[in-house]
C-alpha atoms as a PDB file:
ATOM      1  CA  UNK A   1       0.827  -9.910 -13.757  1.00  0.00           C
ATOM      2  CA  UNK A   2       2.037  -6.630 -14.453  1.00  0.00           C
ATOM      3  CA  UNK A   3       0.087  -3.688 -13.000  1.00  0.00           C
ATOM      4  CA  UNK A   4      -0.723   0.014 -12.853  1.00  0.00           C
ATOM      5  CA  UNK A   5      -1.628   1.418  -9.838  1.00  0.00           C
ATOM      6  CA  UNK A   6      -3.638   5.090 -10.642  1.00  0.00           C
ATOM      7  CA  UNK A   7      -5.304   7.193  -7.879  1.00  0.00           C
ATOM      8  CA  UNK A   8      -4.337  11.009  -6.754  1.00  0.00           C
ATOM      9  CA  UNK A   9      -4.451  10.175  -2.937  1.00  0.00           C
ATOM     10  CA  UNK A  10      -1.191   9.327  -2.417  1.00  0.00           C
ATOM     11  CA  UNK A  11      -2.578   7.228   1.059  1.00  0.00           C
ATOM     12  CA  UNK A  12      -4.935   5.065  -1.362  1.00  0.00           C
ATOM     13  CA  UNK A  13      -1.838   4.734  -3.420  1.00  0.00           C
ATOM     14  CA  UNK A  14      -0.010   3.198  -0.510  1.00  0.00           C
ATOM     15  CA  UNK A  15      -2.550   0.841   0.249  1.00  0.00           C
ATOM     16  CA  UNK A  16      -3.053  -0.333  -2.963  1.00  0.00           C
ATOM     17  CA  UNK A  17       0.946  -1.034  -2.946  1.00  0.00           C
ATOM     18  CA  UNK A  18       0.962  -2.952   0.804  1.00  0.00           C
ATOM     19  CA  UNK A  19      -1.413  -5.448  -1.226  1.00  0.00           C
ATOM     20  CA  UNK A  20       0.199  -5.527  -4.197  1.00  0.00           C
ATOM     21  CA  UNK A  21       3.288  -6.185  -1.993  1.00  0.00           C
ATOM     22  CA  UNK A  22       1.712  -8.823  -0.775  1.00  0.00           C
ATOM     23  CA  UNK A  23       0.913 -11.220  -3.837  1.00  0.00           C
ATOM     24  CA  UNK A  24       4.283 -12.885  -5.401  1.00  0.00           C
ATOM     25  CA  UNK A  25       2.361 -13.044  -8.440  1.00  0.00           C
ATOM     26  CA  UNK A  26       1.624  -8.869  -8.972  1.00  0.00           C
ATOM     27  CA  UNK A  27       4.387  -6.719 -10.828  1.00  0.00           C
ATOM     28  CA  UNK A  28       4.106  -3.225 -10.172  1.00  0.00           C
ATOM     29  CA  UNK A  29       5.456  -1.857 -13.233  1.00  0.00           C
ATOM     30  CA  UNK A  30       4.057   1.878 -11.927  1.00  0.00           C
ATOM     31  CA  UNK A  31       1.999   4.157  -9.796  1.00  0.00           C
ATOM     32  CA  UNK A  32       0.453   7.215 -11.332  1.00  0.00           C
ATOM     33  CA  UNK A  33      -1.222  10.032  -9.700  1.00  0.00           C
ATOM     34  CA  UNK A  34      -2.900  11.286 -12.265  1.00  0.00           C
ATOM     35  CA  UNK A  35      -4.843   9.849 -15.852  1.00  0.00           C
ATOM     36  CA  UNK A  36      -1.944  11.927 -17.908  1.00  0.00           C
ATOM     37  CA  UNK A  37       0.750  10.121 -16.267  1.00  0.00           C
ATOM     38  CA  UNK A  38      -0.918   6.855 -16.593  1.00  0.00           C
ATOM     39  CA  UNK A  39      -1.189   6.839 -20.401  1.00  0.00           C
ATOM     40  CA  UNK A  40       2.438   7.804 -20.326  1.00  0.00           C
ATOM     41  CA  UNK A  41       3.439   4.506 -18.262  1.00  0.00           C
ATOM     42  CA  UNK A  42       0.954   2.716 -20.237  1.00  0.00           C
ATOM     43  CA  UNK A  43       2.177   3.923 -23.747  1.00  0.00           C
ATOM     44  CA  UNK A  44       6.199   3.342 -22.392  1.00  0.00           C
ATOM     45  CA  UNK A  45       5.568  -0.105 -21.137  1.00  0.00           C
ATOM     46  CA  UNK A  46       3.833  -1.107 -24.562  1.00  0.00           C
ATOM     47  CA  UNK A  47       6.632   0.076 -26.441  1.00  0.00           C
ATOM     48  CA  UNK A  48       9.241  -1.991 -24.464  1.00  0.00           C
ATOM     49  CA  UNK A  49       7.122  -4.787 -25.132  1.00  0.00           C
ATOM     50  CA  UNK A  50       6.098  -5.579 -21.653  1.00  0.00           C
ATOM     51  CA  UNK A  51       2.435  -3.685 -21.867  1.00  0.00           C
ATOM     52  CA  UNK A  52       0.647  -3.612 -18.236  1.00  0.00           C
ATOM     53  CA  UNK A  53      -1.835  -6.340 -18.017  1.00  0.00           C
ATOM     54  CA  UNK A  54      -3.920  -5.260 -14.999  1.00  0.00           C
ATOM     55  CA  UNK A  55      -4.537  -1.649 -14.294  1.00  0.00           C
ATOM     56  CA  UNK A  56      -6.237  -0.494 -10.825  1.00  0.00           C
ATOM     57  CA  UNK A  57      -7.886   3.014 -11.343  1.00  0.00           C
ATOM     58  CA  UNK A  58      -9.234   5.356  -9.211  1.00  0.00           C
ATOM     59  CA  UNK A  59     -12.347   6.844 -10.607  1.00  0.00           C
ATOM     60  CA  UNK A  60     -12.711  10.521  -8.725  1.00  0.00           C
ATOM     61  CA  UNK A  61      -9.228  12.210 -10.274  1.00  0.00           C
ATOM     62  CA  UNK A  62      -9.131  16.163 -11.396  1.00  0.00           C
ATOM     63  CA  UNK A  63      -8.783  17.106 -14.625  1.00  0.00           C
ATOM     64  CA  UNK A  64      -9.277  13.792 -16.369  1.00  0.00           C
ATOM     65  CA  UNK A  65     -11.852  11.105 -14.543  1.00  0.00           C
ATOM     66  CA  UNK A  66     -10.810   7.441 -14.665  1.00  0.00           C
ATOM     67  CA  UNK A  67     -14.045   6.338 -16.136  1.00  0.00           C
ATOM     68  CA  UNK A  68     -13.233   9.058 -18.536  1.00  0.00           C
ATOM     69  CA  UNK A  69      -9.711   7.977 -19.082  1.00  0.00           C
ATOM     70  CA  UNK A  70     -10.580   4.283 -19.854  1.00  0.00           C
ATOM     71  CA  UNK A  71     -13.425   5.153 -22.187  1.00  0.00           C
ATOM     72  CA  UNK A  72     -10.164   6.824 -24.238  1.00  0.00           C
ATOM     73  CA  UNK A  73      -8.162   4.564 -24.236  1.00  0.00           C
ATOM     74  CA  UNK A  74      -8.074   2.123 -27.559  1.00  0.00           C
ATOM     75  CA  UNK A  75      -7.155  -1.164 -26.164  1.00  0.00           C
ATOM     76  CA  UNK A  76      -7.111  -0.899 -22.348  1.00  0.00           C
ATOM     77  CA  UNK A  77      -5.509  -3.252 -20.292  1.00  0.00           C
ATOM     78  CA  UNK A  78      -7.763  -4.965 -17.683  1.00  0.00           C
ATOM     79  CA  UNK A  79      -8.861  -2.697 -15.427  1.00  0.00           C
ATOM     80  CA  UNK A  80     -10.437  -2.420 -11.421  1.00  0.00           C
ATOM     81  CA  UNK A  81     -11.918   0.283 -10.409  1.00  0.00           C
ATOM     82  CA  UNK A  82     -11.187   2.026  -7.296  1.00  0.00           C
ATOM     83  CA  UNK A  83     -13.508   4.399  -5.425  1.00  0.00           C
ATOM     84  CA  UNK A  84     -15.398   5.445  -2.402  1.00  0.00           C
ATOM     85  CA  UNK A  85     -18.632   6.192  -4.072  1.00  0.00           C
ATOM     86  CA  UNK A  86     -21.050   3.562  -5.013  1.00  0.00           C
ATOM     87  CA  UNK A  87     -22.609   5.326  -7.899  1.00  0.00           C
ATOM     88  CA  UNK A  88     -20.418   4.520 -10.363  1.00  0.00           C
ATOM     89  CA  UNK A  89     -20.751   0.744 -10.443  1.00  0.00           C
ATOM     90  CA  UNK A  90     -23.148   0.435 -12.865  1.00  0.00           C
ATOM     91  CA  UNK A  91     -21.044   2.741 -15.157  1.00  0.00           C
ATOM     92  CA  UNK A  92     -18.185   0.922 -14.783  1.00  0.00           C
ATOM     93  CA  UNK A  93     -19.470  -2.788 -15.407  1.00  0.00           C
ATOM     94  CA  UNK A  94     -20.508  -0.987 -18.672  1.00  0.00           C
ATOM     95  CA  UNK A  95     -16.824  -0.462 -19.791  1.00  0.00           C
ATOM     96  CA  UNK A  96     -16.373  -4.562 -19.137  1.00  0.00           C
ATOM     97  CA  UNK A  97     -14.279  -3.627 -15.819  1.00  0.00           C
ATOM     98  CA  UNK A  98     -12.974  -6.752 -14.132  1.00  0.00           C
ATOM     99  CA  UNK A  99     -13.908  -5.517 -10.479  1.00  0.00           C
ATOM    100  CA  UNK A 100     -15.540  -2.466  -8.502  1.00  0.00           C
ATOM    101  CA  UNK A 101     -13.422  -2.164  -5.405  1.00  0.00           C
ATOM    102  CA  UNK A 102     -14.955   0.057  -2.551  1.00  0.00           C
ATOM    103  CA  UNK A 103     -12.279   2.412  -0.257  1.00  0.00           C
ATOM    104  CA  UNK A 104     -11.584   1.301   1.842  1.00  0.00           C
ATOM    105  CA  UNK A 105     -10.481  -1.622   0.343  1.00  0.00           C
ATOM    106  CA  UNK A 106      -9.386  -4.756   2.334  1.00  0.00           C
ATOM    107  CA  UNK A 107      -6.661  -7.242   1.362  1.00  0.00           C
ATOM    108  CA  UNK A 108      -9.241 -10.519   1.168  1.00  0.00           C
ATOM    109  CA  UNK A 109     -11.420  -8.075  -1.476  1.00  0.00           C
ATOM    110  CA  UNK A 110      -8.224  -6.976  -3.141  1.00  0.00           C
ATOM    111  CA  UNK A 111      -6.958 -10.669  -3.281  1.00  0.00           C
ATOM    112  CA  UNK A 112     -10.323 -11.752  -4.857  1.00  0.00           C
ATOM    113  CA  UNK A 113     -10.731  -9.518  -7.539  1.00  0.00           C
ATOM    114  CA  UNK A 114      -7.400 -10.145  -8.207  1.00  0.00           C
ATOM    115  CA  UNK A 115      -8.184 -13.568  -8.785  1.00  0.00           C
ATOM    116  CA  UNK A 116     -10.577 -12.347 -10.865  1.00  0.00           C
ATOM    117  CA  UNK A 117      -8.169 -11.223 -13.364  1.00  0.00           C
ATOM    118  CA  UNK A 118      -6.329 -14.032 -13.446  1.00  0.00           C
ATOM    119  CA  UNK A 119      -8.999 -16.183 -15.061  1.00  0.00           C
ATOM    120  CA  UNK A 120      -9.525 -13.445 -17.462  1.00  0.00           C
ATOM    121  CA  UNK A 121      -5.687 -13.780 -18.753  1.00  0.00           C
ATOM    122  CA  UNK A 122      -6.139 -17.537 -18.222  1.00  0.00           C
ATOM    123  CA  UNK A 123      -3.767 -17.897 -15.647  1.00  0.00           C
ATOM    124  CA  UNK A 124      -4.959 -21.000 -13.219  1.00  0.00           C
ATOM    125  CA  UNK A 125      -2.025 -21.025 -11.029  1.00  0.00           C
ATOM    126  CA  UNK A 126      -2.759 -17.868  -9.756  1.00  0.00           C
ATOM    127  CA  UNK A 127      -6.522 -19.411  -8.689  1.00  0.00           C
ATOM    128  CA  UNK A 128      -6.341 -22.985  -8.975  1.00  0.00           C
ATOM    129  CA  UNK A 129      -4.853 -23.318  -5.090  1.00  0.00           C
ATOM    130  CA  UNK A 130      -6.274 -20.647  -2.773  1.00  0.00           C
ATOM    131  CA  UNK A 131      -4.398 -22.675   0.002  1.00  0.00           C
ATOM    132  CA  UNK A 132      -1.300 -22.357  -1.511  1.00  0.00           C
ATOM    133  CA  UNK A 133      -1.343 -18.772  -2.098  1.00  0.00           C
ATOM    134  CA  UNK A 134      -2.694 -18.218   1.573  1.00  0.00           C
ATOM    135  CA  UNK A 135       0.590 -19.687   2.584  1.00  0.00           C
ATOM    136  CA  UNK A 136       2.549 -17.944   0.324  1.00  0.00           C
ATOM    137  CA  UNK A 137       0.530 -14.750   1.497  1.00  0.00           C
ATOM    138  CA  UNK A 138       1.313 -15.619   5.445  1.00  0.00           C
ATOM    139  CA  UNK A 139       4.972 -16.049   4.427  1.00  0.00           C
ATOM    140  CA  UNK A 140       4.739 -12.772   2.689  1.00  0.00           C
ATOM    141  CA  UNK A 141       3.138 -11.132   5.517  1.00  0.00           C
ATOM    142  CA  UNK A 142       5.647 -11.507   7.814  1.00  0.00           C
ATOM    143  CA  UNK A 143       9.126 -10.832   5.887  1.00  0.00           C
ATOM    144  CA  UNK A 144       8.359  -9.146   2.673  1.00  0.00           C
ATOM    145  CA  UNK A 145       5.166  -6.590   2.753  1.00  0.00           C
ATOM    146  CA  UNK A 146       6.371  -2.496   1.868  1.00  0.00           C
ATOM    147  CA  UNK A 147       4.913   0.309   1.077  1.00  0.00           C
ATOM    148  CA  UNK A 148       6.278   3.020  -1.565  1.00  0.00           C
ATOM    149  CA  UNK A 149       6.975   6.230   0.076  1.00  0.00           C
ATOM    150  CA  UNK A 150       8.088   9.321  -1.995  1.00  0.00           C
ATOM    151  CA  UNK A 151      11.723  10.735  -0.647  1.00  0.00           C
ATOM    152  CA  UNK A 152      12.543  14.016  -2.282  1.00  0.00           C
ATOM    153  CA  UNK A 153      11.565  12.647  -6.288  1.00  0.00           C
ATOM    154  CA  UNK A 154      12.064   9.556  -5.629  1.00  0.00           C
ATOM    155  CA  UNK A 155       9.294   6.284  -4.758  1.00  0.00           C
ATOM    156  CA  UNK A 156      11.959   4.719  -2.076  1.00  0.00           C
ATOM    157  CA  UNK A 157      10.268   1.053  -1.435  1.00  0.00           C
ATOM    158  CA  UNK A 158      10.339   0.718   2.586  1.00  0.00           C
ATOM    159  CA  UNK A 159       9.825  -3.401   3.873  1.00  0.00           C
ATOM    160  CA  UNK A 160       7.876  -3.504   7.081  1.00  0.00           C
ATOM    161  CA  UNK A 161      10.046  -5.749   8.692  1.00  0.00           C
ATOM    162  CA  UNK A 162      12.689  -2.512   8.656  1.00  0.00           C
ATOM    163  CA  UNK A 163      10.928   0.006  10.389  1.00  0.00           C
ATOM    164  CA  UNK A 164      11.588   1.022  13.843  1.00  0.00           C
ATOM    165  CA  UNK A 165      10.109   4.360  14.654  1.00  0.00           C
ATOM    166  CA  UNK A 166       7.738   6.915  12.659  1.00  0.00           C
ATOM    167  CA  UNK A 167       8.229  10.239  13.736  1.00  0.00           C
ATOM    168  CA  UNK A 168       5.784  13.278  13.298  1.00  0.00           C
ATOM    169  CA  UNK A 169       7.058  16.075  11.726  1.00  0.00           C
ATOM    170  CA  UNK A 170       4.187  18.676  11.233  1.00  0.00           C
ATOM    171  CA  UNK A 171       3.298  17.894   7.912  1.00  0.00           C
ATOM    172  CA  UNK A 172       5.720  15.428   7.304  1.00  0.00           C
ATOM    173  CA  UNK A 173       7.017  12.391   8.997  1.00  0.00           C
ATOM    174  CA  UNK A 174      10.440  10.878   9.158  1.00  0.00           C
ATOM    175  CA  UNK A 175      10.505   7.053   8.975  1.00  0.00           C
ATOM    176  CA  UNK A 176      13.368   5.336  10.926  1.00  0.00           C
ATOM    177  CA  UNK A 177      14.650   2.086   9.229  1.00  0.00           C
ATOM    178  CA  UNK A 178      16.789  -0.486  10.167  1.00  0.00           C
ATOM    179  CA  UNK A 179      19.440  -1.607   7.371  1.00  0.00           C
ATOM    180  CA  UNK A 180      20.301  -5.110   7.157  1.00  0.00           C
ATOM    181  CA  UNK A 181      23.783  -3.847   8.772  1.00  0.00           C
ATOM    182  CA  UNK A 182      21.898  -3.245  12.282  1.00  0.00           C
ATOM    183  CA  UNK A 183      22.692   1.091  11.418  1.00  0.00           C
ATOM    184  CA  UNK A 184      19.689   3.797  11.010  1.00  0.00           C
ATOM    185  CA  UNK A 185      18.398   5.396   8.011  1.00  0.00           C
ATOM    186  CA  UNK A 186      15.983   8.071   8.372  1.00  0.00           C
ATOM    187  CA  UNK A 187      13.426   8.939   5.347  1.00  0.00           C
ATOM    188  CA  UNK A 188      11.308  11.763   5.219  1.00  0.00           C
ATOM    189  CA  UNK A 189       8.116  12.114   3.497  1.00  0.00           C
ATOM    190  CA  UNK A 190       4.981  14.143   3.152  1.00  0.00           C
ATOM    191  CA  UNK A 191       2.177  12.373   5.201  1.00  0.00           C
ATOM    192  CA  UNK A 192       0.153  12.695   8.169  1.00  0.00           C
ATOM    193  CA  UNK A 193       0.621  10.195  11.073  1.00  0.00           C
ATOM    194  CA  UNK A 194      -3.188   9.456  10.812  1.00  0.00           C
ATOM    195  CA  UNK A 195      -2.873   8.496   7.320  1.00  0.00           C
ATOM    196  CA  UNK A 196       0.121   6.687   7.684  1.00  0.00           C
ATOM    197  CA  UNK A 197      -0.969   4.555  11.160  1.00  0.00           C
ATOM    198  CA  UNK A 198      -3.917   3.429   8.619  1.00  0.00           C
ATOM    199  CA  UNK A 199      -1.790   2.023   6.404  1.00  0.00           C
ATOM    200  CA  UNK A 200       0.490   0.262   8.881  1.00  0.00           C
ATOM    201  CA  UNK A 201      -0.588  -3.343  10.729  1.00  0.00           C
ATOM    202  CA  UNK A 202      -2.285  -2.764  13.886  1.00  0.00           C
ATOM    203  CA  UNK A 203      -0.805  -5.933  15.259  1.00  0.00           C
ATOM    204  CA  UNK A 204       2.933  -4.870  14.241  1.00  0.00           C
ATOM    205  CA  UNK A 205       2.743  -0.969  15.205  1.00  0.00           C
ATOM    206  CA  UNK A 206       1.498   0.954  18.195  1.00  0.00           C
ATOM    207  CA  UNK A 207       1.014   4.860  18.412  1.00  0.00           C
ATOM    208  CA  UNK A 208       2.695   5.509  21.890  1.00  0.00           C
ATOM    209  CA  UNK A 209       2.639   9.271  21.405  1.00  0.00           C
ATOM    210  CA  UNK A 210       1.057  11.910  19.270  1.00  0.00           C
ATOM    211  CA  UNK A 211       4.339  12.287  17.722  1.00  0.00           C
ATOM    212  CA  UNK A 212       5.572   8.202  17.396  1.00  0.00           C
ATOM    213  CA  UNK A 213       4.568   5.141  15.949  1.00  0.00           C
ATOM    214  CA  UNK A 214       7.003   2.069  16.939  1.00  0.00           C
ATOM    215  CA  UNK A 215       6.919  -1.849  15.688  1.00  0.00           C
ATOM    216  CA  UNK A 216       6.274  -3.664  18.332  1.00  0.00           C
ATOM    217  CA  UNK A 217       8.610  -6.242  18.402  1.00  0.00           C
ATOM    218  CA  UNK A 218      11.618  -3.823  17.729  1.00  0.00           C
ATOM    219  CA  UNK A 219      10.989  -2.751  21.200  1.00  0.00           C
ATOM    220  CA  UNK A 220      13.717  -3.709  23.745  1.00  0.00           C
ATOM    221  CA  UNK A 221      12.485  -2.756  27.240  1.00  0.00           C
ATOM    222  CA  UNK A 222       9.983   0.186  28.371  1.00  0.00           C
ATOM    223  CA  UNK A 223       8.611   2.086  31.518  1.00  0.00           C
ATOM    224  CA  UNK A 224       5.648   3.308  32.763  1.00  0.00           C
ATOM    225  CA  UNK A 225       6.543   6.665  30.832  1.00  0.00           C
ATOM    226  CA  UNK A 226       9.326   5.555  28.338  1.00  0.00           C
ATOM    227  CA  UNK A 227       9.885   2.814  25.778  1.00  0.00           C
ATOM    228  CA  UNK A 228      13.885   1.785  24.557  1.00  0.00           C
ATOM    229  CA  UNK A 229      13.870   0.826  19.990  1.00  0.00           C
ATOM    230  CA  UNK A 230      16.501   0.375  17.991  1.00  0.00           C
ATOM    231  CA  UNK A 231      18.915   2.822  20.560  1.00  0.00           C
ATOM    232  CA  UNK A 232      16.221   5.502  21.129  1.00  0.00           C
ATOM    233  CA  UNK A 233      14.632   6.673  24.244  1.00  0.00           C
ATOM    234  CA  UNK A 234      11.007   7.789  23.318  1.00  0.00           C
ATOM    235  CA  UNK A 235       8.099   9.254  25.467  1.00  0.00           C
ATOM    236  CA  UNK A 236       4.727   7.377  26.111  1.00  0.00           C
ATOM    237  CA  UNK A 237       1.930   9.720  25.649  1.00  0.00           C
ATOM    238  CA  UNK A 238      -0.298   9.915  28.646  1.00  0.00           C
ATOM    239  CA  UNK A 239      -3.414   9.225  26.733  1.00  0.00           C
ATOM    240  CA  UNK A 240      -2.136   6.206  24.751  1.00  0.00           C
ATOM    241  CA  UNK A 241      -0.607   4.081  27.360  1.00  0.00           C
ATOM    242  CA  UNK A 242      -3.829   2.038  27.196  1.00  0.00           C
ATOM    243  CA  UNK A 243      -3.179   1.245  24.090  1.00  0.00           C
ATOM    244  CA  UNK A 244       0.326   0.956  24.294  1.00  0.00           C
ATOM    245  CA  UNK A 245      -0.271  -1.977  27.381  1.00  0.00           C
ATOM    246  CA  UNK A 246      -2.475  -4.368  25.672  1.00  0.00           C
ATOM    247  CA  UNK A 247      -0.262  -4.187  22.496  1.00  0.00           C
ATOM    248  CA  UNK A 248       2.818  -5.130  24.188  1.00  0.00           C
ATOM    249  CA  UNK A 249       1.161  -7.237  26.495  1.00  0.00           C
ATOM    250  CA  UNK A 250      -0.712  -9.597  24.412  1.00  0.00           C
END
């Protein structure tokens, strides 16, 4: 299925793309951050001939609303709704939406209401064999989930499996990647380490510092004050060496 992802919070955004990421059978064809923008991917893809068949829209957005935006729109593609107010369900159901998604929104609910759409465009493969696609998710999990992050004006697509380090950098962070050639690429992107240690797995990262997140199993040998990834030397932050211990430990 080919699908829109719509919602001004860039972190949201993110999220929505780790899932996405995580289902063989989802296309994102683009991510918008406003309505505006998403009528101009929508109109684009239409005129290609490969229209978007499953949109997920975020209902609180300036300027234009998303409830507003699909009410305009003349043939809208299927559409769930994104938001972290209740209040709206009842309005969206009335615009035929396929789902109501609550922030924040977990992968099994994503999953399911993507299943949803699937018997809408009468695609049984997608549904028929939830075993089949857990397997295919748990394969997924472990070698191909990303996130989008946005690298000067560019949406660079980062694998999980490639990250080393996250480093804090005010109101940025630089994320420190592993290429398939064993070298170091550093990206650097607007977003908080909070938001950001959200989005990543809490079995696959550990914050070690106020200023580092590292994936666990990238780690090559530590001390009671210092941890050795990918050819760094890094600090363990007094207050999370709890943490850090039963992470590396289990």
């Amino acid at each position: 299925m080919r699908c829109l992802l719509v919602d001004d919070e860039p972190r949201a955004l993110n999220v929505l793309q780790a899932h996405a990421g995580m289902l063989p059978m989802l296309s994102i064809c683009g991510t918008c951050g406003s309505a505006m923008e998403a009528f101009d991917v929508l109109q684009r893809e239409a005129l290609r001939g490969e229209p978007v068949q499953l949109m997920f829209l975020d209902i609180t957005m300036p300027r234009l609303t998303g409830l507003d935006f699909l009410r305009s729109l003349e043939r809208p593609p299927l559409t769930i709704l994104t938001t972290a107010y209740q209040e709206y369900a009842l309005q969206g159901y009335e615009l035929d939406v396929v789902d109501y998604l609550m922030k924040p929104i977990s992968f099994d609910r994503f999953f399911r209401a993507v299943q949803k759409a699937a018997r809408r465009l009468n695609l049984p493969e997608i549904i028929s064999a939830r075993g089949a696609k857990s397997s295919e998710v748990s394969q997924m999990q472990s070698d191909e989930r990303f996130l989008y992050f946005r690298v000067e004006r560019k949406m660079v697509k980062v694998f999980l499996r490639e990250i080393c380090v996250v480093e804090s950098l005010k109101d940025y962070v630089q994320i420190i990647v592993q290429t398939p050639h064993g070298g170091l690429q550093k990206l650097i992107t607007k977003q908080s380490m909070n938001a950001l240690e959200l989005m990543l797995p809490a079995e696959e990262f550990v914050r070690v510092h106020r200023s580092y997140i590292v994936a666990v199993k990238k780690i090559s040998s530590y001390t009671a004050s210092t941890l050795d990834i990918c050819g760094m030397t890094l600090p363990i932050g007094r207050n999370f060496k709890g943490n850090f211990r039963e992470n590396v430990q289990e």
